[in-house]
PDB file of N, CA and C in Angstrom:
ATOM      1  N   UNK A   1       0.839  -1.163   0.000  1.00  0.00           N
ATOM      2  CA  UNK A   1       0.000   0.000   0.000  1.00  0.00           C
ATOM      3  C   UNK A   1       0.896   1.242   0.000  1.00  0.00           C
ATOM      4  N   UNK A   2       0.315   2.019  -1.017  1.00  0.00           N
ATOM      5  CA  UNK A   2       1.266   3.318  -0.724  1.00  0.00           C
ATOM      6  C   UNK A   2       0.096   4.362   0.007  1.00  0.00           C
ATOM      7  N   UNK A   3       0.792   5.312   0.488  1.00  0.00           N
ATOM      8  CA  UNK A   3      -0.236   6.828   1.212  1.00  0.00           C
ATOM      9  C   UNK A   3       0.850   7.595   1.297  1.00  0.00           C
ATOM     10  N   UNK A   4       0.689   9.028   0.828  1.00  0.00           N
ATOM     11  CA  UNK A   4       1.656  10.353   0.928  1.00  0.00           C
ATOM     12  C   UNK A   4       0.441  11.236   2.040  1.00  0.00           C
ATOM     13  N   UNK A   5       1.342  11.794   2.281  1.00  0.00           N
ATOM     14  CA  UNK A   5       0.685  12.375   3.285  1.00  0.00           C
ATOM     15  C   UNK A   5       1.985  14.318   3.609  1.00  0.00           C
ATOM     16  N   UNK A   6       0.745  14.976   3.122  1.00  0.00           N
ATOM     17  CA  UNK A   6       1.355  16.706   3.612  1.00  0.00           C
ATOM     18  C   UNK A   6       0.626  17.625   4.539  1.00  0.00           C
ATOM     19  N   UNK A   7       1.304  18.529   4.897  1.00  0.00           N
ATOM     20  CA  UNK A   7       0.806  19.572   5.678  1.00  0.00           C
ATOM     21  C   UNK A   7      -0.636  20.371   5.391  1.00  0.00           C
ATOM     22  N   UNK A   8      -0.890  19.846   4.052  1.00  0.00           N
ATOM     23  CA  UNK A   8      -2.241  20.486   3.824  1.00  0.00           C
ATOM     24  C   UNK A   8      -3.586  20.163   4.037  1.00  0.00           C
ATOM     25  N   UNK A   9      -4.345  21.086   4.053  1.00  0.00           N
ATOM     26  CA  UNK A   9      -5.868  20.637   4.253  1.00  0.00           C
ATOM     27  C   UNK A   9      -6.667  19.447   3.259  1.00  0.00           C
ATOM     28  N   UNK A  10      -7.515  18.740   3.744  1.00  0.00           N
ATOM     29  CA  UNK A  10      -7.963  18.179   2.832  1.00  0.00           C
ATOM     30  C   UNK A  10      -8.481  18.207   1.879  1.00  0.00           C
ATOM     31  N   UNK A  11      -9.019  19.276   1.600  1.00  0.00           N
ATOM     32  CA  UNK A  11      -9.341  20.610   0.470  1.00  0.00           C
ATOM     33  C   UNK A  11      -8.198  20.414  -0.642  1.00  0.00           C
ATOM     34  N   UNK A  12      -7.103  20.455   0.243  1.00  0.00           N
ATOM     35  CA  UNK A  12      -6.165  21.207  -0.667  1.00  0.00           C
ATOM     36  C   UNK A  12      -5.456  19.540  -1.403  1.00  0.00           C
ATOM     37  N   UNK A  13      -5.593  18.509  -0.469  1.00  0.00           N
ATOM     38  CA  UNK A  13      -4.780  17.355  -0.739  1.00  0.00           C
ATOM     39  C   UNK A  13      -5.951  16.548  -1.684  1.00  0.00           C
ATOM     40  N   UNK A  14      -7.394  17.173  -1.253  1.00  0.00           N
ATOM     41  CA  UNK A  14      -8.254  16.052  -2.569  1.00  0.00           C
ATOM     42  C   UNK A  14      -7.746  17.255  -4.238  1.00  0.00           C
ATOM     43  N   UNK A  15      -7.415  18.068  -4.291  1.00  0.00           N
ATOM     44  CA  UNK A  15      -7.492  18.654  -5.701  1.00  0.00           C
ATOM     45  C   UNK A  15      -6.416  18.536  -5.801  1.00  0.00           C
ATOM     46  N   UNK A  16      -5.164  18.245  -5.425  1.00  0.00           N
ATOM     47  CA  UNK A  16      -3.781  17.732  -5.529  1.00  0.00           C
ATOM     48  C   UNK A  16      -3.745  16.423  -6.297  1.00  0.00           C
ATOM     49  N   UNK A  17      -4.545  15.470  -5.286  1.00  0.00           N
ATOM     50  CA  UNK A  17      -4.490  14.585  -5.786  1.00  0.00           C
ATOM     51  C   UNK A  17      -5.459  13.957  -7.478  1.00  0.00           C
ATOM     52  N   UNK A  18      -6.384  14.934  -7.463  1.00  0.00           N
ATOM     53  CA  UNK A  18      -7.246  15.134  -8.610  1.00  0.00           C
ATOM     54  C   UNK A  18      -6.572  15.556  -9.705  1.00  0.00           C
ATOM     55  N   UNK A  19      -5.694  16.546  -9.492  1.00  0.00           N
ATOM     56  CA  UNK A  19      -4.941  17.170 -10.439  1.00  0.00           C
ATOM     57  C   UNK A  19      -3.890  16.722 -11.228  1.00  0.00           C
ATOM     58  N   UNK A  20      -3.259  15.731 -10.084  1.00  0.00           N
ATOM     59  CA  UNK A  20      -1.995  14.398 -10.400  1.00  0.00           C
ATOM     60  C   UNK A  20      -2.282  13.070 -10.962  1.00  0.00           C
ATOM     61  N   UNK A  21      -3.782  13.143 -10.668  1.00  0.00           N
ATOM     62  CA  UNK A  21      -4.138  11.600 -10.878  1.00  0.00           C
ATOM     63  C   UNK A  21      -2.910  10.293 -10.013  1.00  0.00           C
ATOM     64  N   UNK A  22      -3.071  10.710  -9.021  1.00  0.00           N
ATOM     65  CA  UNK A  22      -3.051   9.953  -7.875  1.00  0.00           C
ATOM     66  C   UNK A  22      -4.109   8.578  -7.894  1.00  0.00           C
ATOM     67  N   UNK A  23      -2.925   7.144  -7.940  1.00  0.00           N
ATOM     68  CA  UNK A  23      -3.713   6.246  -7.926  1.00  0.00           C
ATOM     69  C   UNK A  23      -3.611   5.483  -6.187  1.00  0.00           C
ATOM     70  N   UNK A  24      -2.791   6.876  -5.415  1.00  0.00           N
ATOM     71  CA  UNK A  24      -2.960   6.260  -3.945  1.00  0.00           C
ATOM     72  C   UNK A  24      -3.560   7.223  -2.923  1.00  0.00           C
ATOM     73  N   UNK A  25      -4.076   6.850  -2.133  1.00  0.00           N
ATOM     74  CA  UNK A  25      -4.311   8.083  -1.241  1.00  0.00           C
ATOM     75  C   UNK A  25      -3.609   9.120  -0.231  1.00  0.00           C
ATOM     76  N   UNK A  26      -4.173  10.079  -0.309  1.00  0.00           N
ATOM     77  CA  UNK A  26      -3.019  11.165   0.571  1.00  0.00           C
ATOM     78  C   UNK A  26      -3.864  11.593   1.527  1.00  0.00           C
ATOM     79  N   UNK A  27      -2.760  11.800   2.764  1.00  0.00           N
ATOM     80  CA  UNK A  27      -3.388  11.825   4.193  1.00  0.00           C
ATOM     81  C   UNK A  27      -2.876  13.473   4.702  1.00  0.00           C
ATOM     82  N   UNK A  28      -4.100  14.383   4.971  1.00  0.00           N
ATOM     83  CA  UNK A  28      -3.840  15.664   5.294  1.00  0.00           C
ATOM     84  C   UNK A  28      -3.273  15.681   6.584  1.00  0.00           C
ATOM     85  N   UNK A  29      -2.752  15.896   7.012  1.00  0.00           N
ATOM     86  CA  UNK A  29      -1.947  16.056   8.075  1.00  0.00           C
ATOM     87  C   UNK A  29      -1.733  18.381   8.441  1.00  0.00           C
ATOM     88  N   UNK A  30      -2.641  18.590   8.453  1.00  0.00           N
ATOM     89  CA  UNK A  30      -2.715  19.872   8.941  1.00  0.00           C
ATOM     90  C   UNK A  30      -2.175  20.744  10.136  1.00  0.00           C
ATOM     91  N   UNK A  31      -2.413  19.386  11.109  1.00  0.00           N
ATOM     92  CA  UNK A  31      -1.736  19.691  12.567  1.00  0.00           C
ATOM     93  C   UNK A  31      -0.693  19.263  13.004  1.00  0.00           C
ATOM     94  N   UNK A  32       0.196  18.833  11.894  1.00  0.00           N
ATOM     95  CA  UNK A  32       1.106  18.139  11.827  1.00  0.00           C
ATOM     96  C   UNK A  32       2.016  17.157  12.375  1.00  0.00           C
ATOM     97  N   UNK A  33       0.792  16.924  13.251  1.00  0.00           N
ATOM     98  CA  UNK A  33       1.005  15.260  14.397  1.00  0.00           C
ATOM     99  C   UNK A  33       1.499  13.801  13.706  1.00  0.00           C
ATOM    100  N   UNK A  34       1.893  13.594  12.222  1.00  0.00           N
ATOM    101  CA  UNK A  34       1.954  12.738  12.088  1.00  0.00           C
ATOM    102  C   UNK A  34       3.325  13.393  11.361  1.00  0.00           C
ATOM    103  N   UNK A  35       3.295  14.408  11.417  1.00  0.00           N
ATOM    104  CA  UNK A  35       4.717  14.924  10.629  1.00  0.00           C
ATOM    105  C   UNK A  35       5.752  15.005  11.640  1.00  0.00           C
ATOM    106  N   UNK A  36       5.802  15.452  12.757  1.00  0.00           N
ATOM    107  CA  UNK A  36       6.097  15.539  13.757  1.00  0.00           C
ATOM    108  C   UNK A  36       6.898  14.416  14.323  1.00  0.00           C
ATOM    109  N   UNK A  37       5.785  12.981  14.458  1.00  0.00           N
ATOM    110  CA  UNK A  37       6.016  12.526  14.940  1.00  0.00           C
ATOM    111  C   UNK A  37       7.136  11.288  13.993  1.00  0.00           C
ATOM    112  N   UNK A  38       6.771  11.282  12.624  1.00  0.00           N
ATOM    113  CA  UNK A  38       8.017  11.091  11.898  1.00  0.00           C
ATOM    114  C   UNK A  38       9.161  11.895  11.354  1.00  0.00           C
ATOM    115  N   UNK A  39       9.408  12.885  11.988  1.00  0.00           N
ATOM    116  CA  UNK A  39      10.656  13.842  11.793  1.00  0.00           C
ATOM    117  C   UNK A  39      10.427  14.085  10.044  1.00  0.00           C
ATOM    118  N   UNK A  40       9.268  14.952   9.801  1.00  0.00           N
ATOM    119  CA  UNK A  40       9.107  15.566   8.779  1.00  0.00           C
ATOM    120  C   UNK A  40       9.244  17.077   8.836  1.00  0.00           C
ATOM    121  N   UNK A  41       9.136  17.431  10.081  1.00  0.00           N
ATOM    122  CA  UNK A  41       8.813  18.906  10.595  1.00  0.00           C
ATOM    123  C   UNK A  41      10.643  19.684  10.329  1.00  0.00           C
ATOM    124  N   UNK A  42      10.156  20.710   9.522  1.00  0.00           N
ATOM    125  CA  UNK A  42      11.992  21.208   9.610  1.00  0.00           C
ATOM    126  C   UNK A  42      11.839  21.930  10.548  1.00  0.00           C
ATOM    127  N   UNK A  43      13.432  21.568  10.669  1.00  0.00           N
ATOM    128  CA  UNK A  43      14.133  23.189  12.275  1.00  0.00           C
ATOM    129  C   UNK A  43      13.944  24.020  11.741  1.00  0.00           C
ATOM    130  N   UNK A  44      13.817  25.089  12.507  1.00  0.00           N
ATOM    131  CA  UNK A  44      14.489  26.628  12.529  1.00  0.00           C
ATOM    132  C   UNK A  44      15.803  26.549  11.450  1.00  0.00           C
ATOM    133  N   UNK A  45      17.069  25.943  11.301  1.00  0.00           N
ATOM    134  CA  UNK A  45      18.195  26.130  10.752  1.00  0.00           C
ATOM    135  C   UNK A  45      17.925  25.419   9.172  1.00  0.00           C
ATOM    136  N   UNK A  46      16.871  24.600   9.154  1.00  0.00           N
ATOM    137  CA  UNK A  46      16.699  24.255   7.422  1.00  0.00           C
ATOM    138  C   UNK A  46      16.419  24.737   6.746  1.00  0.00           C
ATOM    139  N   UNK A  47      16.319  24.637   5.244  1.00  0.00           N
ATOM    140  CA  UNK A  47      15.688  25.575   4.203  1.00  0.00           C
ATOM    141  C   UNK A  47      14.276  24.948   4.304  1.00  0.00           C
ATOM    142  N   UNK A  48      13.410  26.543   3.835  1.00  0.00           N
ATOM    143  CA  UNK A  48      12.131  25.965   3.829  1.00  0.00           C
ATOM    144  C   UNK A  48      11.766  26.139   4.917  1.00  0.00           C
ATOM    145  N   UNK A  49      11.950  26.091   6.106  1.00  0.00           N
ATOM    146  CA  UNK A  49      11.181  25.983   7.266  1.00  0.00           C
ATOM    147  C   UNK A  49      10.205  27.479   7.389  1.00  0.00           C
ATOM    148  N   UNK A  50      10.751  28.448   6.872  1.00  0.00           N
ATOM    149  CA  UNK A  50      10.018  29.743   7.044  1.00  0.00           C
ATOM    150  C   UNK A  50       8.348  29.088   6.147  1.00  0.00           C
ATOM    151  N   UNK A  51       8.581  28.251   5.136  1.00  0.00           N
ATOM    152  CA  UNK A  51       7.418  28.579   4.140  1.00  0.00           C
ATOM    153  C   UNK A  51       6.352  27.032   4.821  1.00  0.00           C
ATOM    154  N   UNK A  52       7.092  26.475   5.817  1.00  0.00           N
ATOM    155  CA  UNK A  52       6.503  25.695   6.680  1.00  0.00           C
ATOM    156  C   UNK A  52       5.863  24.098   5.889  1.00  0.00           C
ATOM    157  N   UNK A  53       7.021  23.881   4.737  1.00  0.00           N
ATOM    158  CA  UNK A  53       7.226  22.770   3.573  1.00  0.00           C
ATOM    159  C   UNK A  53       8.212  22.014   4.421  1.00  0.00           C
ATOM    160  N   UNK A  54       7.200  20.882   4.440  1.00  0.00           N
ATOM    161  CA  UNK A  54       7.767  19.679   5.361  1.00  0.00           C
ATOM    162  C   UNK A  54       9.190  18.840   4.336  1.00  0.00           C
ATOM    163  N   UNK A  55       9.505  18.059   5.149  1.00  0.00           N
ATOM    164  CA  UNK A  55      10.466  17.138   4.346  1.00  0.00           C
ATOM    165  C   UNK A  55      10.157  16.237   3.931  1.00  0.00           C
ATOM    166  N   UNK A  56      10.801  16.028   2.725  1.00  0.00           N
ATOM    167  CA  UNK A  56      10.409  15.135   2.029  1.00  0.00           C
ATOM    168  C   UNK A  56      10.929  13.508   2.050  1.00  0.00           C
ATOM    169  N   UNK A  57      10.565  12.826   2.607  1.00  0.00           N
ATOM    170  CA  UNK A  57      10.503  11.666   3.240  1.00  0.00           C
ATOM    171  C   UNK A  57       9.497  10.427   3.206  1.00  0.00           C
ATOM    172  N   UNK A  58      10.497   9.270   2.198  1.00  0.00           N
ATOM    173  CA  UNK A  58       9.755   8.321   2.160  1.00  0.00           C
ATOM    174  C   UNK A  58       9.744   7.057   3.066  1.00  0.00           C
ATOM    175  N   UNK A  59       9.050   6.568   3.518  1.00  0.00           N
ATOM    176  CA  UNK A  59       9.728   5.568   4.509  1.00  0.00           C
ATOM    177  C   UNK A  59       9.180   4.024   3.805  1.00  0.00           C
ATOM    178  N   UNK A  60       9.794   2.959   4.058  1.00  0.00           N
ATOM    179  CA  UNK A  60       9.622   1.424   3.754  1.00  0.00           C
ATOM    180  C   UNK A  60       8.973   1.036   5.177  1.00  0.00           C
ATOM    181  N   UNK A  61       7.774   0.345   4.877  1.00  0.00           N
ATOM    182  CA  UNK A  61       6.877   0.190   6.478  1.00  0.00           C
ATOM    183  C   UNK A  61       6.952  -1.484   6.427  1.00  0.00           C
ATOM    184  N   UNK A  62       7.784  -2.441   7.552  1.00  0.00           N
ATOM    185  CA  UNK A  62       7.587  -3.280   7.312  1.00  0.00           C
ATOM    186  C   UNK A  62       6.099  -4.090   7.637  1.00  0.00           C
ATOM    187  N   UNK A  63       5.799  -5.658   7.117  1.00  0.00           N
ATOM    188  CA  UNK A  63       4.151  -6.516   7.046  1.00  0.00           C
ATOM    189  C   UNK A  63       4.295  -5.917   8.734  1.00  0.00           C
ATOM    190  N   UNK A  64       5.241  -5.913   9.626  1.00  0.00           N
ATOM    191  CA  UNK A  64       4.539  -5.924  11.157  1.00  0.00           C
ATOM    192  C   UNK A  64       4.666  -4.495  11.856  1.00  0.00           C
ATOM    193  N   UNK A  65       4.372  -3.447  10.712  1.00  0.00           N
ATOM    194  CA  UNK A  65       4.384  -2.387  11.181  1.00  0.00           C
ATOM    195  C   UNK A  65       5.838  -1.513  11.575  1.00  0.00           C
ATOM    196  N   UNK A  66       7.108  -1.702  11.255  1.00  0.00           N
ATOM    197  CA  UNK A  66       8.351  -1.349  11.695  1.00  0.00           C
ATOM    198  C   UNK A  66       8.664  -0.517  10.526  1.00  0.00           C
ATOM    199  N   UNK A  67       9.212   0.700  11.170  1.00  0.00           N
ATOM    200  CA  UNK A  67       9.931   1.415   9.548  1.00  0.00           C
ATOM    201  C   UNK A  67      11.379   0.582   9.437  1.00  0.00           C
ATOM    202  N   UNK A  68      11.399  -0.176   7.841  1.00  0.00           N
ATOM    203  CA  UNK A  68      12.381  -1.160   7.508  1.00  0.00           C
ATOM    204  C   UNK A  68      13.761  -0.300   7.334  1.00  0.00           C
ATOM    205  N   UNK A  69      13.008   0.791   6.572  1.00  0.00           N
ATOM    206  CA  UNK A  69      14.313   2.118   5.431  1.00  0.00           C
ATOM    207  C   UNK A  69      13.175   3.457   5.669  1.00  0.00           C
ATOM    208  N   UNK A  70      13.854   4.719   5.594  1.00  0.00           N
ATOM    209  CA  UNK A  70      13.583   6.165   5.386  1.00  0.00           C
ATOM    210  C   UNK A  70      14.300   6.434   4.362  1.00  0.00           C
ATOM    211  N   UNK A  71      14.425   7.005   3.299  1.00  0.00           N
ATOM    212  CA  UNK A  71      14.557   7.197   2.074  1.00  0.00           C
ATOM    213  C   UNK A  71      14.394   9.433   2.608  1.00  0.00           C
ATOM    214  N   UNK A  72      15.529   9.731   2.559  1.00  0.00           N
ATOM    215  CA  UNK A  72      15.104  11.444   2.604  1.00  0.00           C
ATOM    216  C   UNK A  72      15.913  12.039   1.916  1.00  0.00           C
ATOM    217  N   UNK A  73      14.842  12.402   0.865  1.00  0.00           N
ATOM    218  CA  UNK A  73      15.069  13.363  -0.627  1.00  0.00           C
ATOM    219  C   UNK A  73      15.995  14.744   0.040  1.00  0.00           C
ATOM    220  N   UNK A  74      15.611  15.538   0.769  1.00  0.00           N
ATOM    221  CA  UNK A  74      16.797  16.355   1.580  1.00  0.00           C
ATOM    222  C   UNK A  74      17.945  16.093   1.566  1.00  0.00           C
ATOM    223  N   UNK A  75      18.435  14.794   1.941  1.00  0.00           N
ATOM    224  CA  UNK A  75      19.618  14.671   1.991  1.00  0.00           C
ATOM    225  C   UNK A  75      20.376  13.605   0.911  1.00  0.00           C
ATOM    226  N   UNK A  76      19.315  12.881   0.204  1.00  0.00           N
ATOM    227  CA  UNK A  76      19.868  12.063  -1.022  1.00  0.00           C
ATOM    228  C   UNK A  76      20.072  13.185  -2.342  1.00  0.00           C
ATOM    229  N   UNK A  77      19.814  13.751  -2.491  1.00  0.00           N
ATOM    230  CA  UNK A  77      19.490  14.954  -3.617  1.00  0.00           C
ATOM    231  C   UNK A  77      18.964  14.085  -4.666  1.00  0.00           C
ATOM    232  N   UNK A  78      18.445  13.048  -4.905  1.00  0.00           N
ATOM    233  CA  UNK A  78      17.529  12.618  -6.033  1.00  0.00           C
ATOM    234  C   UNK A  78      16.563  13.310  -6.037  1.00  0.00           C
ATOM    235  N   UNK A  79      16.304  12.944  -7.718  1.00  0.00           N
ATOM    236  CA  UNK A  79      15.414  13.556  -7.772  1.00  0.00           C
ATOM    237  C   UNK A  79      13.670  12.790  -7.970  1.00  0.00           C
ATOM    238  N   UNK A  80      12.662  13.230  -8.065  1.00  0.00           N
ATOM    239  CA  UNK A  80      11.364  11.981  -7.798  1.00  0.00           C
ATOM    240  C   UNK A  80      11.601  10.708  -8.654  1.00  0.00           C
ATOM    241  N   UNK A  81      11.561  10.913  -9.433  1.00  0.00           N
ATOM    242  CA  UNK A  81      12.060   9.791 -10.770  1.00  0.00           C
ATOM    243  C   UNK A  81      12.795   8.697 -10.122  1.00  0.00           C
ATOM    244  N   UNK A  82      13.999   9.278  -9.927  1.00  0.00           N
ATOM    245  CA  UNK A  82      15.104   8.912  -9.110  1.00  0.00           C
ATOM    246  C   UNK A  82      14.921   7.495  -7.490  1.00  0.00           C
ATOM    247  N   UNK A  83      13.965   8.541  -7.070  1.00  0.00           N
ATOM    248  CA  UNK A  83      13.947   8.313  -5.930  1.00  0.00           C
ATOM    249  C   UNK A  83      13.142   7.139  -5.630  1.00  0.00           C
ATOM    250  N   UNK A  84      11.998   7.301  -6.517  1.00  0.00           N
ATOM    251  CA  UNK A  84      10.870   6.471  -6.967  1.00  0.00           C
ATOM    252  C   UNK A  84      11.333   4.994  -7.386  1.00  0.00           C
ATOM    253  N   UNK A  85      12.526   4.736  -8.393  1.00  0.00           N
ATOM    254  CA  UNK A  85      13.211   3.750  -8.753  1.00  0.00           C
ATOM    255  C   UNK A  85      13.872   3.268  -7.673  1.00  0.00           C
ATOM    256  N   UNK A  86      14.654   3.980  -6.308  1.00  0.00           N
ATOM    257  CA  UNK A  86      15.258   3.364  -5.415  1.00  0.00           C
ATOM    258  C   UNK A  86      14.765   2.947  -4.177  1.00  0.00           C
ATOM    259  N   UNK A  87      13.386   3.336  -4.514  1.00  0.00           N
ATOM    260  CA  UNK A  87      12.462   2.678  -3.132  1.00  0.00           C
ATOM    261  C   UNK A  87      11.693   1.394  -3.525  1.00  0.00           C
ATOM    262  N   UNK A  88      11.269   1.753  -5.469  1.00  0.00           N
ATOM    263  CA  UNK A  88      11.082   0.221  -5.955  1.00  0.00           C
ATOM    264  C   UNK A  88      11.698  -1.293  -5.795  1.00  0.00           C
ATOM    265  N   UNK A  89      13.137  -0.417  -5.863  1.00  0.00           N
ATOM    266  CA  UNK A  89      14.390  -1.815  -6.192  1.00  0.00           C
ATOM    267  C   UNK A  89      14.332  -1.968  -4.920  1.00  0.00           C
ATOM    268  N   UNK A  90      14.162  -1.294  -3.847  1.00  0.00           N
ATOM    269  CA  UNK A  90      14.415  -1.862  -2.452  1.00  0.00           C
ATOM    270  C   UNK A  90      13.498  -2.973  -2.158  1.00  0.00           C
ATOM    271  N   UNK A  91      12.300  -2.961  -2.478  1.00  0.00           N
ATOM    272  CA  UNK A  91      10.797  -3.170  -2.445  1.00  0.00           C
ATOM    273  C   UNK A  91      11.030  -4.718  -3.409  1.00  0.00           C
ATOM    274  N   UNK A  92      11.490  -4.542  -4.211  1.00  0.00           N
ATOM    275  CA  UNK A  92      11.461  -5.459  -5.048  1.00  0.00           C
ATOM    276  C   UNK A  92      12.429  -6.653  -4.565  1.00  0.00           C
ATOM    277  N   UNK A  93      14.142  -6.028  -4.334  1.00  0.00           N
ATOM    278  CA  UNK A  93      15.074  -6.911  -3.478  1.00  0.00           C
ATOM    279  C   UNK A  93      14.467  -7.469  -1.927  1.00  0.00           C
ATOM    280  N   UNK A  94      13.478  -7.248  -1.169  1.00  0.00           N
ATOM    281  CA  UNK A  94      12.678  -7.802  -0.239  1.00  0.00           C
ATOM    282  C   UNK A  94      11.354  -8.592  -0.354  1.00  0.00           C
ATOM    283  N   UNK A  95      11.067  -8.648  -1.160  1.00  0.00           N
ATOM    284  CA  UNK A  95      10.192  -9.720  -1.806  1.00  0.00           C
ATOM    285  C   UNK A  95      10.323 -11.412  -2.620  1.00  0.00           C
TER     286      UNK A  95
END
């Protein structure tokens, strides 16, 4: 199962996802309790933090619930394409 999930309203994450043609669902996270609590939230000292654009962070969730891998575009500098292919092959080498 995939789910992305941003800082925006659900307003804003159903016409996102309308607009992308999104074949997974995205989880608004407004109050940013789930951002938070996976270290999506930037410091004070990151870029971006003024415009309050979370990080971009994919994580591998293992069958019993454990994050397996975090995958963070911040600090890999891939780019989506990129990034997208190296969370596949991971996905794929565990199967």
């Amino acid at each position: 199962m995939i789910l992305g999930a941003s800082f925006d309203t659900v307003e804003e994450q159903l016409a996102f996802a309308e607009d992308q043609g999104f074949p997974y669902a995205l989880l608004a996270d407004s109050s940013k309790e789930a951002g938070e609590a996976y270290q999506a939230v930037r410091t004070p000292d990151m870029p971006y933090h003024e415009a309050g654009i979370p990080r971009r962070i994919s994580y591998l969730i293992s069958p019993d619930g454990m994050i397996a891998k975090s995958y963070d575009l911040d600090v890999s500098g891939d780019d989506l394409a990129e990034h997208a292919s190296n969370v596949l092959a991971e996905i794929q080498s565990n199967t």
